[in-house]
Protein backbone atom coordinates (compact mmCIF):
# COMPACT_ATOMS: atom_id res chain seq x y z
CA UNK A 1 -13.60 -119.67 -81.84
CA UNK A 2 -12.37 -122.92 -80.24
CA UNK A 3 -9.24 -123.89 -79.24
CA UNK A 4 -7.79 -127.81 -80.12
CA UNK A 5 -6.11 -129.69 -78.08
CA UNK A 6 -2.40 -130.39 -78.37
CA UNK A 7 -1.92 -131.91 -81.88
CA UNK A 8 0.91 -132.44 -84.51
CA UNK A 9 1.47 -129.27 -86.61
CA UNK A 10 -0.64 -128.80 -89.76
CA UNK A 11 1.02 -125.36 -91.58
CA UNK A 12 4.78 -124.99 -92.14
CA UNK A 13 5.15 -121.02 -91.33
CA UNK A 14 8.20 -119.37 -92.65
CA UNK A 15 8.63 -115.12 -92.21
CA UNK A 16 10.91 -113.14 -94.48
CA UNK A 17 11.28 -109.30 -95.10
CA UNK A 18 11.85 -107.43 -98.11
CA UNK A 19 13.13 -103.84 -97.65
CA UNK A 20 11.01 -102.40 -100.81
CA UNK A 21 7.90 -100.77 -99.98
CA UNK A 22 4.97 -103.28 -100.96
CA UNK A 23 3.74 -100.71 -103.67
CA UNK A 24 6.92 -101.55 -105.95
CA UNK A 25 5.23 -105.43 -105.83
CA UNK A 26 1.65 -104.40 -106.47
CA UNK A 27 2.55 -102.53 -109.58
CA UNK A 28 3.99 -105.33 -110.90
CA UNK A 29 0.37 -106.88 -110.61
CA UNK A 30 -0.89 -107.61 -114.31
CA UNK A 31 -4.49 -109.18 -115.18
CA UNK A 32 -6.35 -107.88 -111.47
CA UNK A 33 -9.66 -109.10 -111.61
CA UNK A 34 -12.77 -107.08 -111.91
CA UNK A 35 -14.19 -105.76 -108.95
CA UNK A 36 -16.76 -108.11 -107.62
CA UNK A 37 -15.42 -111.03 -109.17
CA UNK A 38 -14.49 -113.90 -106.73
CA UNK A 39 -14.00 -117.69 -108.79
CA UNK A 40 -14.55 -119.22 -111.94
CA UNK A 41 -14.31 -123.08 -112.57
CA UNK A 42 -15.82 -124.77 -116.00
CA UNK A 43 -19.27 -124.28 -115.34
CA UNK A 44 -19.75 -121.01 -113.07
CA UNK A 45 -18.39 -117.59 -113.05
CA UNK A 46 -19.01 -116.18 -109.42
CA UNK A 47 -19.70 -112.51 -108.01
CA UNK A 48 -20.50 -110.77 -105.54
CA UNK A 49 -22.04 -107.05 -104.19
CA UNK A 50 -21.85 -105.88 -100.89
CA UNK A 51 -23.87 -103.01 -99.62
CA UNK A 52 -22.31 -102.86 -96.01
CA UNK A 53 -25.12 -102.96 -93.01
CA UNK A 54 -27.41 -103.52 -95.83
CA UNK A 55 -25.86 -106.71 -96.83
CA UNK A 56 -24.57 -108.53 -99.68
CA UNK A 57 -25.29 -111.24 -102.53
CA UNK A 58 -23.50 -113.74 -104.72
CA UNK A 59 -23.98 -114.53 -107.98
CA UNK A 60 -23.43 -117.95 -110.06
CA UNK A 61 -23.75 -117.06 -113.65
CA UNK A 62 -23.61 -120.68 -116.20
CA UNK A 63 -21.25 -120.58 -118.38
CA UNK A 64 -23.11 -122.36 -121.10
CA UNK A 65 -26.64 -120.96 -120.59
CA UNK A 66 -25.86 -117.33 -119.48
CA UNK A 67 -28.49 -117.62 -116.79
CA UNK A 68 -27.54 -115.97 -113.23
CA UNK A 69 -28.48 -117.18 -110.20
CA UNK A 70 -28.10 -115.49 -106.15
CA UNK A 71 -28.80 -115.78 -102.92
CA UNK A 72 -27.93 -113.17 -100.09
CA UNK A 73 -24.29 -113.45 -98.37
CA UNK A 74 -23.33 -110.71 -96.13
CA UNK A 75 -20.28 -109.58 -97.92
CA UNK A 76 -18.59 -112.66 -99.46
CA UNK A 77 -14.74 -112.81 -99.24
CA UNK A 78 -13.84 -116.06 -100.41
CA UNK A 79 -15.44 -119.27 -102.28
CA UNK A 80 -13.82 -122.75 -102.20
CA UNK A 81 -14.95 -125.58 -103.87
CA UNK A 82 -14.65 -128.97 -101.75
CA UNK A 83 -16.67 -132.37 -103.17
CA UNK A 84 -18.44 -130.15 -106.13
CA UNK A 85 -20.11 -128.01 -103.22
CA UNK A 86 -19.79 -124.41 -102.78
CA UNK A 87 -18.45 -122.63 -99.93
CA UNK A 88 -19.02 -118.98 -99.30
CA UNK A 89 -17.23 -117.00 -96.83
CA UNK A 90 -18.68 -113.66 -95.68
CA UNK A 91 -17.81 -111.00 -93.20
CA UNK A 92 -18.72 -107.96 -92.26
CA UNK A 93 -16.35 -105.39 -90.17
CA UNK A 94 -19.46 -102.79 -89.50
CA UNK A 95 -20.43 -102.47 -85.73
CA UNK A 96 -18.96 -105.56 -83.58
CA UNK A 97 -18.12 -107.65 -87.20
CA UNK A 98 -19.80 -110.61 -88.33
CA UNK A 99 -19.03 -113.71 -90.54
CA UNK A 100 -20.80 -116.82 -92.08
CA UNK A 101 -20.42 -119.42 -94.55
CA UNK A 102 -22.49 -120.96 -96.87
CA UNK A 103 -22.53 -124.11 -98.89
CA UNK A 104 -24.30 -124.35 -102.10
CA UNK A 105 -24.27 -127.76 -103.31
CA UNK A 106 -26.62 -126.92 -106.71
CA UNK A 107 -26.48 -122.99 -107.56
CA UNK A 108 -29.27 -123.44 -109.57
CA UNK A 109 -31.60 -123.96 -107.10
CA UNK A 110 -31.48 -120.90 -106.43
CA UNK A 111 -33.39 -117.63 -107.18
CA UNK A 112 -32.69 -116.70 -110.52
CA UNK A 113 -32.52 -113.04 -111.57
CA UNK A 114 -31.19 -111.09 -114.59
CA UNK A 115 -28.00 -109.13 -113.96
CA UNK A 116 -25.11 -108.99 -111.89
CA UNK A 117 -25.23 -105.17 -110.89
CA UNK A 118 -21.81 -103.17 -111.46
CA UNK A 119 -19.73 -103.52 -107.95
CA UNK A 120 -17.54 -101.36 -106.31
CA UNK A 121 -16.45 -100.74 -102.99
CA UNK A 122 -17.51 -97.22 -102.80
CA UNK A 123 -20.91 -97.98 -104.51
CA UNK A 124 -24.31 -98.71 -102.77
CA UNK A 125 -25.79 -101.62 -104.71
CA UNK A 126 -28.40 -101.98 -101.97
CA UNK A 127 -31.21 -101.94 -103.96
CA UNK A 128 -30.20 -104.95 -105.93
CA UNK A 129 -29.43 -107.15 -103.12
CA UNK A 130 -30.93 -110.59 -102.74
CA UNK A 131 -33.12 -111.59 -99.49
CA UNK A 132 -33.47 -115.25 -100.44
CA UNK A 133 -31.93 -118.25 -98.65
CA UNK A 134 -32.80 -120.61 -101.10
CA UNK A 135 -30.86 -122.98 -102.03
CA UNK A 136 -27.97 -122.12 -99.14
CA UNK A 137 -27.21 -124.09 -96.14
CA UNK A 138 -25.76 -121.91 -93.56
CA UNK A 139 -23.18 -123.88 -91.78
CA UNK A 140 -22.18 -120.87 -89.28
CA UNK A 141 -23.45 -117.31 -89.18
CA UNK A 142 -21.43 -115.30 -86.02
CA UNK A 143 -20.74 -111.91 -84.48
CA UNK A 144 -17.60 -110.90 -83.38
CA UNK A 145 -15.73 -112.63 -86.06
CA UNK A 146 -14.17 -111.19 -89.21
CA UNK A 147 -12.96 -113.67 -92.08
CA UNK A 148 -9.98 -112.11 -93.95
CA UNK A 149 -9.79 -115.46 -96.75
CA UNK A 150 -10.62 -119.23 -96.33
CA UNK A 151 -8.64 -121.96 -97.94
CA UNK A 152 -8.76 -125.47 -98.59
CA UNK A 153 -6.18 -128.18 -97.42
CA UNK A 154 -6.93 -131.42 -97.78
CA UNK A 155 -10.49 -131.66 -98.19
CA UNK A 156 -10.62 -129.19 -95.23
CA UNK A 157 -11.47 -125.46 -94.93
CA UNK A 158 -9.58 -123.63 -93.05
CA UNK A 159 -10.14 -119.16 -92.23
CA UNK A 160 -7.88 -116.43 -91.32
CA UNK A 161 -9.91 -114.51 -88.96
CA UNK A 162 -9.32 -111.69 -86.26
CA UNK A 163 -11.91 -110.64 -83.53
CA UNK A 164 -13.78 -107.48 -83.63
CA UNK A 165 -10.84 -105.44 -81.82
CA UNK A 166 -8.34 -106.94 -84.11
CA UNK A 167 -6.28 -107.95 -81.03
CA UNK A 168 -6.35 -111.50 -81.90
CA UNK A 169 -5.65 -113.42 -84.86
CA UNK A 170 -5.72 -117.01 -86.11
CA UNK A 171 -5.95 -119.92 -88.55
CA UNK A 172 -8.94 -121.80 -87.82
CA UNK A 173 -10.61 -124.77 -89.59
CA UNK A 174 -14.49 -125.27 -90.02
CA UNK A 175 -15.26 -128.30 -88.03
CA UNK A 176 -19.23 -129.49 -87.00
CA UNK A 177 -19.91 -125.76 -87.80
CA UNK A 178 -18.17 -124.15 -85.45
CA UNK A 179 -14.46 -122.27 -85.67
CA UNK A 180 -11.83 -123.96 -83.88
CA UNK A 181 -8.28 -122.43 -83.82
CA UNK A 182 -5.64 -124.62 -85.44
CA UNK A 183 -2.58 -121.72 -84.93
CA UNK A 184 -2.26 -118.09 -83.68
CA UNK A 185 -0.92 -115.35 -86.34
CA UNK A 186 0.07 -111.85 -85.70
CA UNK A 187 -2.44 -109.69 -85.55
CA UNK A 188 -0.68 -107.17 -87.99
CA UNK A 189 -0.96 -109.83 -90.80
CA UNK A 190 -4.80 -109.51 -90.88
CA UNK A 191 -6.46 -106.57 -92.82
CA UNK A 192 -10.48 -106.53 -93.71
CA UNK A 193 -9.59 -104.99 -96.61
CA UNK A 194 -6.47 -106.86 -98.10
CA UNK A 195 -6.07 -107.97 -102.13
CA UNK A 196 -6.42 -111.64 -102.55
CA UNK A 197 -5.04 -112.85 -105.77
CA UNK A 198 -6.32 -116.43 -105.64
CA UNK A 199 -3.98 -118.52 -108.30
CA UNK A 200 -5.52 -122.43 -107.53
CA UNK A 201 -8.10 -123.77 -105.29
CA UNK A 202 -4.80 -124.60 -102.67
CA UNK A 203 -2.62 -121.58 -103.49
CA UNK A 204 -3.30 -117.75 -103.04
CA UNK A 205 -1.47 -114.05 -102.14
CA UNK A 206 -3.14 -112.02 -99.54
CA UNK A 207 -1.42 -108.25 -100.16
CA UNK A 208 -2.68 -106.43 -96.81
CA UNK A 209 -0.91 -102.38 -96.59
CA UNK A 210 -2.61 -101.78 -93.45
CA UNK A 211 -1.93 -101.67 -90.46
CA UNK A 212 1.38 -103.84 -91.62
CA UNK A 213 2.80 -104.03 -95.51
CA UNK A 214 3.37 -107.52 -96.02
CA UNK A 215 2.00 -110.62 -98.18
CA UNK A 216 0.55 -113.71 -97.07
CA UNK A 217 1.26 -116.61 -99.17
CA UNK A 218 -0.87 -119.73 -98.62
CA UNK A 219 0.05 -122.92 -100.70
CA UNK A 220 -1.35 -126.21 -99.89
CA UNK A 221 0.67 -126.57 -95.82
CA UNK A 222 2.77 -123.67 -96.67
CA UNK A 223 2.30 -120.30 -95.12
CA UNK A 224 4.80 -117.36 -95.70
CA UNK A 225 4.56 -114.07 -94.28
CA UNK A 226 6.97 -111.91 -95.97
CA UNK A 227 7.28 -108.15 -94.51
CA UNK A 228 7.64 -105.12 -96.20
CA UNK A 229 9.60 -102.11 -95.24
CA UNK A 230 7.16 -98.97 -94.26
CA UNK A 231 8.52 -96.42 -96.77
CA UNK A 232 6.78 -93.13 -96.77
């Protein structure tokens, strides 16, 4: 990760608390989706499967035609859509953590196969995993790194990420493929395994219970962190 020089602010950051414990807000949760499932627009529905050190896949499946097409992805977090291209985040926290991105200008270029295995996080899907580039452009592939959720703002995408020891945090935009850090967040407001509730291509809720309850939400400039009380 780089650091920029001095520049005018680009996120308005506002903090609040809530003295509920965070479960009281994720009950209220209706319509989760499936497990695997990461974006839909009008002509894809996209998935994933992760298999840990064995790595991961996403899947584009056409609307219209029903064919499926992937290509391998560490463990994809996030997809944004900027210009009608693709861009898949992955990370990995196994070992020393790793991350990349992807963009996928035509999915269907791809490889094409025939299923989108069933996903979970406590299921090996392994077997089914792709090994094929094709069609991908890998704009940054790193070790060290772990992407939590990406976001576009103005035609620009932008990652929460923490190093491996989770004793740094920060916002950082993609730039001539390479990270470079736009603002500094507390490190307790970065989970690899949060709930992302994505509600528009510029507006999402990250729920994170560990190590800190709390809620990021991320619309267009706006960031809140709101804090939640640690009720046992």
């Amino acid at each position: 990760m780089q650091s920029c020089s001095k520049q005018p602010a680009i996120f308005e950051f506002t903090i609040e608390k809530a003295d509920i414990d965070i479960f009281d807000d994720l009950k209220k949760l209706k319509d989760l989706p499936p497990a695997g499932f990461l974006y839909s627009d009008t002509q894809y529905e996209i998935w994933k499967t992760c298999s840990g050190e064995w790595g991961g896949t996403v899947y584009f499946k056409n609307k219209k035609s029903g064919k499926i097409y992937y290509a391998k992805a560490n463990c994809p977090v996030s997809v944004n859509k900027i210009n009608n291209k693709y861009y898949i985040s992955s990370s990995m926290s196994h070992l020393f953590g790793s991350s990349d991105i992807l963009e996928i200008t035509d999915p269907e270029k791809m490889e094409q196969t025939t299923k989108i295995p069933l996903y979970h996080p406590s299921i090996i899907t392994r077997e089914y995993e792709s090994h094929s580039s094709q069609g991908t452009k890998a704009l940054i592939d790193t070790a060290g790194v772990i992407i939590m959720s990406s976001f576009v703002y103005k035609q620009k995408l932008y990652s929460i990420l923490s190093n491996s020891h989770n004793t740094r945090a920060t916002i950082s935009e993609l730039r001539n493929n390479k990270f470079y850090t736009i603002q500094e967040i507390d490190k307790d407001f970065f989970s690899d395994e949060p709930i992302i509730i994505k509600e528009s291509e510029t507006h999402q809720k990250i729920y994170i219970q560990h190590p800190q309850p709390c809620i990021l939400e991320i619309k267009e400039n706006k960031i809140k962190f709101t804090s939640y009380a640690n009720k046992k």
